[in-house]
Structure formats: structure tokens, C-alpha cells
Protein backbone atom coordinates (compact mmCIF):
# COMPACT_ATOMS: atom_id res chain seq x y z
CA UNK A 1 13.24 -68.42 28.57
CA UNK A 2 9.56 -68.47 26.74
CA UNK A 3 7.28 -66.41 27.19
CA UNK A 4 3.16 -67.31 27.07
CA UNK A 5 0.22 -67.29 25.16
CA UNK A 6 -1.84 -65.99 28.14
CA UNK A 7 -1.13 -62.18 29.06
CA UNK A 8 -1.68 -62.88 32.80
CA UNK A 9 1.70 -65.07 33.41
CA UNK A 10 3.21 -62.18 30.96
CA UNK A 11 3.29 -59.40 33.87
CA UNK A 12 3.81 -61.14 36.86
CA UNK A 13 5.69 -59.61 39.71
CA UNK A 14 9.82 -58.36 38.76
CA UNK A 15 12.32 -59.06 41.55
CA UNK A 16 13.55 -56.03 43.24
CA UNK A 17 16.51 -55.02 42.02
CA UNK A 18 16.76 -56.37 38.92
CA UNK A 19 15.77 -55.85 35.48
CA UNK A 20 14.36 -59.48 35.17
CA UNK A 21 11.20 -61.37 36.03
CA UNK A 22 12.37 -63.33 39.30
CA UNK A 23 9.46 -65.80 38.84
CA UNK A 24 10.75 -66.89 35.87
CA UNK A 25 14.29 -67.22 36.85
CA UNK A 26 16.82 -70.05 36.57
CA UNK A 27 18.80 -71.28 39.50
CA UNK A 28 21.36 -71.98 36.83
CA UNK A 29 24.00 -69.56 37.64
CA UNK A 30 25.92 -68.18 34.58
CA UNK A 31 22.62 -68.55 32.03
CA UNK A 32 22.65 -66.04 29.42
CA UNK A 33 19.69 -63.68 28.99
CA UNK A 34 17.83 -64.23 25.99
CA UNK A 35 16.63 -61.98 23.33
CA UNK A 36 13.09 -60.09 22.62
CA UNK A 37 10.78 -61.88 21.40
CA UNK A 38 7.41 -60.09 19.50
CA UNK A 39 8.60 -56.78 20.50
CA UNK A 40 8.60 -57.63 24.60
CA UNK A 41 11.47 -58.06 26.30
CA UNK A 42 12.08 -61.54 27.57
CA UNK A 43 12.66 -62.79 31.30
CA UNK A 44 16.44 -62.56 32.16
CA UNK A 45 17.56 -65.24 34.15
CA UNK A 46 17.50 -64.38 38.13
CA UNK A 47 18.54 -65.92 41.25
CA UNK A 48 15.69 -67.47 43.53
CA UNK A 49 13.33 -64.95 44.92
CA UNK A 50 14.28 -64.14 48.27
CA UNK A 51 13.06 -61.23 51.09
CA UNK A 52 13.53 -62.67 54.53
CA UNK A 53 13.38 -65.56 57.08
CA UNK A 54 9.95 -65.36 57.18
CA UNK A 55 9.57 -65.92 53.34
CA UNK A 56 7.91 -68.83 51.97
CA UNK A 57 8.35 -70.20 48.22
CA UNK A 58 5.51 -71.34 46.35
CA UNK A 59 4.71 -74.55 45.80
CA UNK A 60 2.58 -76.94 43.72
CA UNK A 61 0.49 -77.15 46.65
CA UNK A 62 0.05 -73.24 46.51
CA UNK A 63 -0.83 -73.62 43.10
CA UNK A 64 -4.21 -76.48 43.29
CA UNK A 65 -5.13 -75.00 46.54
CA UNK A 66 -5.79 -71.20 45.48
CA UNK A 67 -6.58 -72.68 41.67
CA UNK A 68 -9.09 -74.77 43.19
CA UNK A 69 -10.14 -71.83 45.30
CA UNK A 70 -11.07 -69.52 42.54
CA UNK A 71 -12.85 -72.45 40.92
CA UNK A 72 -14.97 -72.96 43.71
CA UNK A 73 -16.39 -69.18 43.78
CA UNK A 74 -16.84 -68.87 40.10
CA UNK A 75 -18.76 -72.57 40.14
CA UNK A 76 -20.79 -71.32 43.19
CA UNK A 77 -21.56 -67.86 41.40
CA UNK A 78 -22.45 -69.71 38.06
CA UNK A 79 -24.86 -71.96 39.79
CA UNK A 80 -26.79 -68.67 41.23
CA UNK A 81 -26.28 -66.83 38.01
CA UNK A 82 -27.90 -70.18 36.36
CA UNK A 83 -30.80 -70.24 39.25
CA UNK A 84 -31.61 -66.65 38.89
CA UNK A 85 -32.03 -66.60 35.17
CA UNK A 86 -33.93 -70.01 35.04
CA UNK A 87 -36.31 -67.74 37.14
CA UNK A 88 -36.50 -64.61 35.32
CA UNK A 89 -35.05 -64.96 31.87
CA UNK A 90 -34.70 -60.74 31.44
CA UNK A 91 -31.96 -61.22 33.69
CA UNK A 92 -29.93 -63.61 31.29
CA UNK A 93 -28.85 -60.22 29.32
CA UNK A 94 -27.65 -57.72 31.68
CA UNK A 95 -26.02 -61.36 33.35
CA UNK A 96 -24.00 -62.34 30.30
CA UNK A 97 -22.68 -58.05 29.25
CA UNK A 98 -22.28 -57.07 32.92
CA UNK A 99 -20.38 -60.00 33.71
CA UNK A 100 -18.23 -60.55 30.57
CA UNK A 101 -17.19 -56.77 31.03
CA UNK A 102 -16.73 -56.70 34.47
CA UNK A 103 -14.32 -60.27 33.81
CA UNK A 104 -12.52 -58.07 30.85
CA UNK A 105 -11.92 -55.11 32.72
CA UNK A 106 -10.59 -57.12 35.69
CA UNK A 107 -8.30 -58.99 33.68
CA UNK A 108 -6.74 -55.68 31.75
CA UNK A 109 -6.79 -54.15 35.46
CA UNK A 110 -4.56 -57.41 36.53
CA UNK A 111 -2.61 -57.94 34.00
CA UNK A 112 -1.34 -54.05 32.90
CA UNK A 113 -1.20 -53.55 36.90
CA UNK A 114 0.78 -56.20 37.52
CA UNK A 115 -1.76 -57.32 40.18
CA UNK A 116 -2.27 -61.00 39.06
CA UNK A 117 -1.55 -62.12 42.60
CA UNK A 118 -3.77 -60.19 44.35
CA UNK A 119 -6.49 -62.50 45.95
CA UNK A 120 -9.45 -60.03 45.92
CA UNK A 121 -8.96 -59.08 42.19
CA UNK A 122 -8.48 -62.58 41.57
CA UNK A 123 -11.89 -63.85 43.23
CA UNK A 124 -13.54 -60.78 41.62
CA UNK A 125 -12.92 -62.22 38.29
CA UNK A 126 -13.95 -66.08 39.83
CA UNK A 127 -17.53 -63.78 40.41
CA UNK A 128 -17.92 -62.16 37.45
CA UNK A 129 -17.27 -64.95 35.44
CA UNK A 130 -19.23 -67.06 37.06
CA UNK A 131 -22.59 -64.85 36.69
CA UNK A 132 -21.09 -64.46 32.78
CA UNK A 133 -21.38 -68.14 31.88
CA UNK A 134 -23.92 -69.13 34.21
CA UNK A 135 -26.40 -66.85 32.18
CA UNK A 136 -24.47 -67.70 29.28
CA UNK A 137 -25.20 -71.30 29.89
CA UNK A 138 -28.72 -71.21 30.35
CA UNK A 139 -28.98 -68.69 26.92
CA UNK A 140 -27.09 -71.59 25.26
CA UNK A 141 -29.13 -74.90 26.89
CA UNK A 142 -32.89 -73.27 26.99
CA UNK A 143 -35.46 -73.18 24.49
CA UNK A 144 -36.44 -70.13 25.47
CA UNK A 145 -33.41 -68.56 23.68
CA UNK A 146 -33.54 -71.29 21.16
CA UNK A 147 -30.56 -73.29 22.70
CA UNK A 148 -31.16 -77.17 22.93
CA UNK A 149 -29.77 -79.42 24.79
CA UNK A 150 -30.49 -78.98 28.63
CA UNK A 151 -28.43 -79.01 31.81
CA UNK A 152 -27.23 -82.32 30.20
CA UNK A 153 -24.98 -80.14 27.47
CA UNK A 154 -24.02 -77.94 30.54
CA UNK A 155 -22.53 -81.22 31.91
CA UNK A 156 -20.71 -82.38 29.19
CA UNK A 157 -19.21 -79.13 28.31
CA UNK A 158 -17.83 -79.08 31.80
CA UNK A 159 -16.67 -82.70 32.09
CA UNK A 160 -15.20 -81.92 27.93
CA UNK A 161 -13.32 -78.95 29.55
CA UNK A 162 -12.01 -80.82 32.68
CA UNK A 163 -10.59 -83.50 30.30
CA UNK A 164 -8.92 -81.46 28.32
CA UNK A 165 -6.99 -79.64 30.84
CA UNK A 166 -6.05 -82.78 32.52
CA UNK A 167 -5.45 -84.29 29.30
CA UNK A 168 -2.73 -81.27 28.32
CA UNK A 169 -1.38 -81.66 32.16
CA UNK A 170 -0.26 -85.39 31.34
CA UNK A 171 0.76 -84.06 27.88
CA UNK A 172 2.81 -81.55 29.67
CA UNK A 173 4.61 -84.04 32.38
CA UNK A 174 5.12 -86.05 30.43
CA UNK A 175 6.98 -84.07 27.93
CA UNK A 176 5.18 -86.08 24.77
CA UNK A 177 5.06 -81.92 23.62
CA UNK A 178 7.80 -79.82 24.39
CA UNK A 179 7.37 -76.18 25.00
CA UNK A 180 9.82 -74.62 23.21
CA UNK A 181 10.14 -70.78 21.16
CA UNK A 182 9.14 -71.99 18.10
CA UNK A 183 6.00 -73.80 19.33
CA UNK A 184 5.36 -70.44 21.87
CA UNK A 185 5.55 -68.34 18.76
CA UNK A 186 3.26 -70.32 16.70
CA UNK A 187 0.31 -70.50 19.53
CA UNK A 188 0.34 -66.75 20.17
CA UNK A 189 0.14 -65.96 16.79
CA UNK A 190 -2.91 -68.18 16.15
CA UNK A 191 -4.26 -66.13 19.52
CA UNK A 192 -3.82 -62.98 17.48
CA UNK A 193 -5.35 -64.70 14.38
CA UNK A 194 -8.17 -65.66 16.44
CA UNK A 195 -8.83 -62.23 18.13
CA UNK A 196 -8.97 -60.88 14.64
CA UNK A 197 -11.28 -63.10 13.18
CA UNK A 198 -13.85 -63.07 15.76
CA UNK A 199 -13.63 -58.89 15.30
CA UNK A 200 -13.77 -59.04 11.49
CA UNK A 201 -16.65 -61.23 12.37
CA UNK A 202 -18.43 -59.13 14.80
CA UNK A 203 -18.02 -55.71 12.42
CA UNK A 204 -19.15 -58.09 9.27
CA UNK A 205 -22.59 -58.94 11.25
CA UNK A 206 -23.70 -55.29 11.13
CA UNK A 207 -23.71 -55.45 7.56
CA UNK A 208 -24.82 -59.43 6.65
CA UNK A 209 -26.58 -61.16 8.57
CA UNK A 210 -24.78 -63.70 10.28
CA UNK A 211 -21.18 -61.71 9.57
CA UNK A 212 -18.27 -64.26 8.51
CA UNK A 213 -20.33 -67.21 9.08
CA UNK A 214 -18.04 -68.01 12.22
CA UNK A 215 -20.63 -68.12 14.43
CA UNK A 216 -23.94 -69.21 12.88
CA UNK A 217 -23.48 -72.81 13.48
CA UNK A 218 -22.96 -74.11 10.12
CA UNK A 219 -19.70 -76.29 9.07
CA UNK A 220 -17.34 -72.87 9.02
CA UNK A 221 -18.40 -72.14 12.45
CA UNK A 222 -17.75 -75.69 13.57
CA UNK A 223 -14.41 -75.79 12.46
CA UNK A 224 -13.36 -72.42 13.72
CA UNK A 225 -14.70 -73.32 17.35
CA UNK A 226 -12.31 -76.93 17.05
CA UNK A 227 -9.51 -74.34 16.01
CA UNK A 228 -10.32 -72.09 19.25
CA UNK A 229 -10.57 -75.36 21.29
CA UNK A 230 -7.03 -76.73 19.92
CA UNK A 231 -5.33 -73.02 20.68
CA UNK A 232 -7.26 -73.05 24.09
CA UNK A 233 -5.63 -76.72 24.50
CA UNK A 234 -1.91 -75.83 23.65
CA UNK A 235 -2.19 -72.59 25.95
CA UNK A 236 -2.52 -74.44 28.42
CA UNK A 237 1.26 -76.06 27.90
CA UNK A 238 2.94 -72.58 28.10
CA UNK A 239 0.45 -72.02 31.47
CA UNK A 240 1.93 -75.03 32.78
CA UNK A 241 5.34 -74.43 31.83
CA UNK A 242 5.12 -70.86 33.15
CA UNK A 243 4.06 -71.93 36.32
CA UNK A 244 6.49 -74.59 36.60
CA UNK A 245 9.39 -72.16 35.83
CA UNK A 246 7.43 -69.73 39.18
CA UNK A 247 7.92 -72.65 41.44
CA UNK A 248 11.84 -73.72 40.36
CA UNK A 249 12.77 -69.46 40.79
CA UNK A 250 10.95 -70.00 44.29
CA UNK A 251 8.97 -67.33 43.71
CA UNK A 252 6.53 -65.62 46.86
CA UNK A 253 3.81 -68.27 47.56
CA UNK A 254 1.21 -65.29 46.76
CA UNK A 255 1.86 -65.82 43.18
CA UNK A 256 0.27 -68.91 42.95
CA UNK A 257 -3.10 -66.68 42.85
CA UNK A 258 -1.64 -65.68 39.59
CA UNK A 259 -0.84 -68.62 38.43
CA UNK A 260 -5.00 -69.79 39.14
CA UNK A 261 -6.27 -66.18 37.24
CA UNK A 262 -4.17 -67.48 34.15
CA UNK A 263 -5.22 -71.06 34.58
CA UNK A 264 -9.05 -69.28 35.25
CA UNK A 265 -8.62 -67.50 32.36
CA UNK A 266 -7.99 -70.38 29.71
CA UNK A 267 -10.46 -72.58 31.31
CA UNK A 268 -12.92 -70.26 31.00
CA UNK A 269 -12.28 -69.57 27.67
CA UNK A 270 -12.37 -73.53 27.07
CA UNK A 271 -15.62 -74.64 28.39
CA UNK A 272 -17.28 -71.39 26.38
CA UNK A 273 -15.64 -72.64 22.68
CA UNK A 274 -16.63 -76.25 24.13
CA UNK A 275 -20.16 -74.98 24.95
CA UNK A 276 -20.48 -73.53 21.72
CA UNK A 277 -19.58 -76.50 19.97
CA UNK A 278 -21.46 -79.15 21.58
CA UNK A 279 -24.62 -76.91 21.04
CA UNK A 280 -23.61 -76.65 17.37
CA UNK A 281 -24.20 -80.69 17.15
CA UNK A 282 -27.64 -80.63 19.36
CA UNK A 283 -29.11 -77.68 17.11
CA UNK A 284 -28.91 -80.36 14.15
């Protein structure tokens, strides 16, 4: 069984009683467990999740009604974050750090606790995020932080995000891209290649101005934003996969709220490299 890119779908819920990951299962009996992969130990194969009469699998259903859920409070919180800091621009800082943090520390708090399907955790994020890249949107679109491009840019980073994901949905069903190990491998370790760039980056700014260059706008940072966009892209393939493996182990329908905090997760990760990008070509 694979394993994914994003570290939310990673921890999800064991089933009692075995040493396995139930949600990622096979209803294949006789399947042999597969080996570690990067130093974790993989998903042995399970029988269906099952507790009671009362218990009810997940379904895809589940899955687009609690995703679209937690989509709905962090678009509702962005639009207030957006309001409030087209009124008072001081407030676009504390915004964007409070937010991001509070989003970061959420997600470790999730993931390491193994509370991905928690609801209130999971709209907490849909929150924090949303008063994260509404201010971050605004900082990015208004002159008065020298962004360009308006609430127009806003809208076609969104509808840019939206079409990707669909786009990598209809990839996925349609199995014109497999998701296999080697593929898994070779998108986590461009995650990890990522991560460290963007810190070398960060630590290089203190000392020259503008650090590695992969975030000043110029034709390094506009390539390394398409490389963040692609990754972004083909993590959403193992999401999908992941999720689709949840709903085959009939896994409890409550873990469809972590299969929306993963999906969360990429897509906010997408629209910000998109974002990025799109202001990149209107700063020209």
C-alpha cells in the first residue's frame, strides 16, 4: 500500500486491535503486508472497519459534503480577514503571522495527535487559514504593500487553483497517472527538497538581500513557484488515492473530516504558490 505526500492522511485513525491502519485496508483477504518505506512503517492490509450495528462507512458523499464544509468557513473567514484589512491595513500583519501559526500549529496538533477527524480542529484550521490568506491576499493585490493586480488576481488565483484540483481529479479517475511507490517516492522527496529550499532561502535573506533569489520575483523565483505548483498538483493524486483506499476499507464516516483537512491543506498551499505566481507576471 502507498503511503502520501501530505502528513495528514499519514496518521489517520489505526483499527483496534491491530497493528495496521484500517482506513487503508484491503478487503482482499490473504494480501501481504508491505515493507517500510522512508523509515515509517507502511499500512498492513486490514479487514473493513467495523464497531457495531449502528456504524456507518464513509462515503464519497461524506467526503464533498464535510470538504465542502471546511471550504465554506475558511472562504467566509477570508472574505472578513480581506474586509478588515482593506479597512485598516496594520491589521494585514498580525492577520497573515497569527493566522499562518495558528494553521501550523493546528496541523502538527492534528496530524502527531492523530486527530485529523476531529470536526472542531478541523474548522479551526478552515478559520485560521482563512484570516492567513485573506490578509495575505490583500498584501499581495494592493498597492499599498506594493502588490498589483486587484481583486481581479484574487479571482484568477482562485479559479487557477479550482482547475487544477479538478483537473488532477479527472487525471486521477481516469487513471491517465497511476499512483504507484515509485511515483509516491519521487513527490515526497521533491516535498522535502522544497521545504529545504524555501529554509536555505529564508536563513540566506538575513545575510543578502533578497536570500536565494527564490522569492524576489525574478525568472529563478518564477520557476521555483511552477515547481511548487507541479508538486502541489501531483499531491493531490496520492490525496485522492488515499482517500479512495478510506472509503474501499469502509472506514468510520468521521474520517471524511480528515480526508477535507488533507485536501484543505494542499489547496491551500496551491492557491498561495498560484497567488504568488500570477503576481510575479502583473509586477512586470
Amino acid at each position: 500500500m502507498r503511503t502520501t505526500s501530505n502528513p495528514v492522511f499519514r496518521n489517520l485513525p489505526k483499527q483496534e486491535g491491530s497493528g495496521g491502519y484500517a482506513s487503508f485496508g484491503s478487503t482482499t483477504a490473504g494480501a501481504a503486508q508491505v515493507t517500510q518505506q522512508f523509515g515509517q512503517p507502511q499500512y498492513t492490509q486490514a479487514e473493513p472497519y467495523r464497531t457495531g450495528p449502528d456504524y456507518r462507512s464513509m462515503t464519497i458523499d461524506d467526503v464533498v459534503t464535510k470538504t465542502g464544509v471546511t471550504l465554506g468557513v475558511l472562504t467566509v473567514s477570508a472574505i472578513i480577514s480581506y474586509f478588515l484589512v482593506s479597512n485598516n491595513a496594520n491589521l494585514a500583519g498580525p492577520l497573515v503571522i497569527g493566522g499562518g501559526l495558528v494553521g501550523l500549529v493546528l496541523v502538527l496538533v492534528a496530524t502527531f495527535g492523530r486527530k485529523m477527524d476531529n470536526p472542531g480542529i478541523v474548522l479551526a484550521y478552515a478559520v485560521a487559514e482563512g484570516l492567513f490568506l485573506g490578509a495575505l491576499s490583500f498584501m499581495f493585490t494592493d498597492i499599498t504593500f506594493g502588490g498589483v493586480g486587484g481583486a481581479a488576481l484574487i479571482a484568477q488565483a482562485v479559479l487557477g487553483t479550482f482547475g487544477v484540483f479538478f483537473g488532477m481529479l479527472v487525471v486521477y479517475k481516469t487513471g491517465a497517472i497511476r499512483v504507484t511507490p515509485r511515483l509516491t517516492r519521487m513527490i515526497i522527496g521533491a516535498l522535502i527538497g522544497v521545504v529545504v529550499l524555501v529554509l536555505g532561502n529564508v536563513i540566506a535573506s538575513f545575510f543578502t538581500e533578497g536570500g536565494l533569489g527564490l522569492r524576489d520575483g525574478g525568472p529563478l523565483a518564477i520557476i521555483f513557484s511552477l515547481v511548487c505548483i507541479g508538486i502541489a498538483a501531483f499531491s493531490f493524486l496520492l490525496d485522492f488515492d488515499a482517500a479512495d483506499q478510506l472509503i474501499r476499507a469502509q472506514a468510520p464516516e468521521k474520517a471524511a473530516w480528515g480526508v477535507a483537512f488533507g485536501l484543505t491543506v494542499t489547496l491551500v498551499w496551491l492557491y498561495v504558490e498560484i497567488l504568488r505566481l500570477l503576481s510575479y507576471f502583473n509586477s512586470d
